[in-house]
C-alpha atoms as a PDB file:
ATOM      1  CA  UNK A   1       0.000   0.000   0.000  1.00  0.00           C
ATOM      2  CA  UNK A   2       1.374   3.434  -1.402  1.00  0.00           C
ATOM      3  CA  UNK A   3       0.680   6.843   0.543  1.00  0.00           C
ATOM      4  CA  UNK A   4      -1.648   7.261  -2.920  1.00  0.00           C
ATOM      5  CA  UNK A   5      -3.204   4.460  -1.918  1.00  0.00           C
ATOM      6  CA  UNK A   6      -4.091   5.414   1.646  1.00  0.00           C
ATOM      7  CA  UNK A   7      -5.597   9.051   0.739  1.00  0.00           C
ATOM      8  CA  UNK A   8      -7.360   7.730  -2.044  1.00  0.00           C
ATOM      9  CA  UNK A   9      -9.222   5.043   0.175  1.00  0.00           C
ATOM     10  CA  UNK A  10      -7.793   1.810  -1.339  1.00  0.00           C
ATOM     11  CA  UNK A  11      -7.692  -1.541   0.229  1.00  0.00           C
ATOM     12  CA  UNK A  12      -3.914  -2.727   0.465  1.00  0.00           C
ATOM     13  CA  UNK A  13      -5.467  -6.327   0.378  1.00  0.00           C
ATOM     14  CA  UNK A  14      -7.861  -6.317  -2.222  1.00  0.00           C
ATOM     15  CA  UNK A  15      -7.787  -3.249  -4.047  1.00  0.00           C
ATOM     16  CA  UNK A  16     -11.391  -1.858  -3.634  1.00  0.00           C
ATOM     17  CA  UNK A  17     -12.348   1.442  -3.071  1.00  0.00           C
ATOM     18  CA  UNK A  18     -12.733   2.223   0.871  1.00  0.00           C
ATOM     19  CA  UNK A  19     -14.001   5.199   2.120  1.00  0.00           C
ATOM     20  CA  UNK A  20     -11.718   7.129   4.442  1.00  0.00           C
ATOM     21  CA  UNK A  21     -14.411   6.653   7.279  1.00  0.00           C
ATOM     22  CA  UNK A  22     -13.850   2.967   6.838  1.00  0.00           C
ATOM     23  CA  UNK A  23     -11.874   0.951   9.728  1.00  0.00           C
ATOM     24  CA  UNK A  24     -12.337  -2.515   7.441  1.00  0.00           C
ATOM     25  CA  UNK A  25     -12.901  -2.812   3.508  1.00  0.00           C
ATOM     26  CA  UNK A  26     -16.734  -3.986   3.098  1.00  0.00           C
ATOM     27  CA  UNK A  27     -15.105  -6.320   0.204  1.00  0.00           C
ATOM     28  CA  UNK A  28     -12.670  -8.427   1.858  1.00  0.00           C
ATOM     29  CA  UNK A  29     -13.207  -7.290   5.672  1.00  0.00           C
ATOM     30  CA  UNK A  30      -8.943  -6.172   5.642  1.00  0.00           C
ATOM     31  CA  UNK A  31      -8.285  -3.514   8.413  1.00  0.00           C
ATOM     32  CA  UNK A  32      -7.661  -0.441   6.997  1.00  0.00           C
ATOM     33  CA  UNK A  33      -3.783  -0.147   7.824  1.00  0.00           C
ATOM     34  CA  UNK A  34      -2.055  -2.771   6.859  1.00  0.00           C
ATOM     35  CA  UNK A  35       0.133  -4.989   9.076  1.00  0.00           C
ATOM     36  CA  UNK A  36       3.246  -3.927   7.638  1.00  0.00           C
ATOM     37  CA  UNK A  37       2.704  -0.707   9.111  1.00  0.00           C
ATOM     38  CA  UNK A  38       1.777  -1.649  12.191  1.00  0.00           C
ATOM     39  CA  UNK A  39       4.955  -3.704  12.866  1.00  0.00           C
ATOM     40  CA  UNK A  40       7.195  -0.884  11.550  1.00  0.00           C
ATOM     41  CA  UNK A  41       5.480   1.391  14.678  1.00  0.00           C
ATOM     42  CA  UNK A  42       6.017  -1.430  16.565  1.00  0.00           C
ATOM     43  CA  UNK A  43       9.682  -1.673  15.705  1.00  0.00           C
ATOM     44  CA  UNK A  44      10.134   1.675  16.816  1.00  0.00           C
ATOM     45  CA  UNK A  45       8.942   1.800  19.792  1.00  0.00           C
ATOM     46  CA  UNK A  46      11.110  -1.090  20.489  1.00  0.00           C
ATOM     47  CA  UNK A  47      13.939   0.927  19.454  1.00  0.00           C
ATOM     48  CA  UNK A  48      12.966   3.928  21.491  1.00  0.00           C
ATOM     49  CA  UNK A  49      12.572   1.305  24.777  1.00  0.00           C
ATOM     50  CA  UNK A  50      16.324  -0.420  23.665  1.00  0.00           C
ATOM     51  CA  UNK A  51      17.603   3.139  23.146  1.00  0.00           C
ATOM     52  CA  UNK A  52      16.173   4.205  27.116  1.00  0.00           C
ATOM     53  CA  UNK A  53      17.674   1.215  28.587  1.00  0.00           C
ATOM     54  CA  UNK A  54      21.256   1.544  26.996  1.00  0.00           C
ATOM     55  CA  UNK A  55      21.423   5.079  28.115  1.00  0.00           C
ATOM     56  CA  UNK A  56      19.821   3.889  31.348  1.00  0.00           C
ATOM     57  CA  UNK A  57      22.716   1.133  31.835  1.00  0.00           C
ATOM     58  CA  UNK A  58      25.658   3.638  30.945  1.00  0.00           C
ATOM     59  CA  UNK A  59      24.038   5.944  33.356  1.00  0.00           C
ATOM     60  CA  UNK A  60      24.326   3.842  35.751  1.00  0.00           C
ATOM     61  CA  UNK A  61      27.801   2.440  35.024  1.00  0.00           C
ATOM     62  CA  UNK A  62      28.998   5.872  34.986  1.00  0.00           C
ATOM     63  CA  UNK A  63      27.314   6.225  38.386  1.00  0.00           C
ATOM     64  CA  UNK A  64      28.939   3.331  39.601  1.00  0.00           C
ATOM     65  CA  UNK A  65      32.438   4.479  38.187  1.00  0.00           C
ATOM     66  CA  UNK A  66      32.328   7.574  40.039  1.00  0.00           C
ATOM     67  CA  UNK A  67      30.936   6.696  43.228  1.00  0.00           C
ATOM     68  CA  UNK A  68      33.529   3.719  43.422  1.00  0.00           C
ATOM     69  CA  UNK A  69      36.370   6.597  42.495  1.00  0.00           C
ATOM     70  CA  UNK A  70      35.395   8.793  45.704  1.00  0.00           C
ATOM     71  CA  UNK A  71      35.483   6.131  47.713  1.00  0.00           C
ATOM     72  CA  UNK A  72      38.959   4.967  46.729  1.00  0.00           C
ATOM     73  CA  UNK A  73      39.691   8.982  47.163  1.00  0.00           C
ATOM     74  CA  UNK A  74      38.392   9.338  50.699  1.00  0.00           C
ATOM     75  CA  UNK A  75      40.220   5.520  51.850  1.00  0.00           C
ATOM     76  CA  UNK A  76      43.469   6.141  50.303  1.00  0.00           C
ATOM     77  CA  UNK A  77      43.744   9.690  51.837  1.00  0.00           C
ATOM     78  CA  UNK A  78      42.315   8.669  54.874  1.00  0.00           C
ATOM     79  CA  UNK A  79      39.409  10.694  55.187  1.00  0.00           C
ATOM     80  CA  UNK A  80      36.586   8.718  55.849  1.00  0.00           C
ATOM     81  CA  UNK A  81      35.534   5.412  56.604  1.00  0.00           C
ATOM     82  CA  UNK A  82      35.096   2.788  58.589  1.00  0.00           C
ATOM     83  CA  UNK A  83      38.335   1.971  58.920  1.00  0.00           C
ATOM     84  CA  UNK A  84      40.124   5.426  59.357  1.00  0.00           C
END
């Protein structure tokens, strides 16, 4: 199914005419989007979720990094602790 096809009001599984008011074709009884579509919004969102999480997990490594840093600042200068 084309962008034509979609303002036009053309089934992308039969080919008949579909109004634009239309959620199924009255022919073949196909949705009016077709599942192509439908798993490419999918996809993104997935990608958008993956993205979130990998930022989300070098965030936190990061976080981890320098926390762990401060520490080994304040214990090797003896400055804090519970040992010194």
């Amino acid at each position: 199914m084309t962008t034509e096809d979609a303002k036009e009001g053309v089934c992308w599984s039969c080919g008949a005419a579909m109004a634009s008011a239309d959620n199924f074709c009255r022919k073949c009884g196909a949705p009016f989007r077709s599942p192509l579509e439908a798993s490419t919004d999918i996809h993104n969102r997935l990608r958008a979720v993956e993205k979130l999480q990998l930022r989300t997990a070098i965030g936190v490594f990061f976080l981890i990094i320098i926390c762990s840093w401060l520490l080994l600042q304040l214990y090797h200068f003896g400055r804090g602790g519970p040992l010194g």
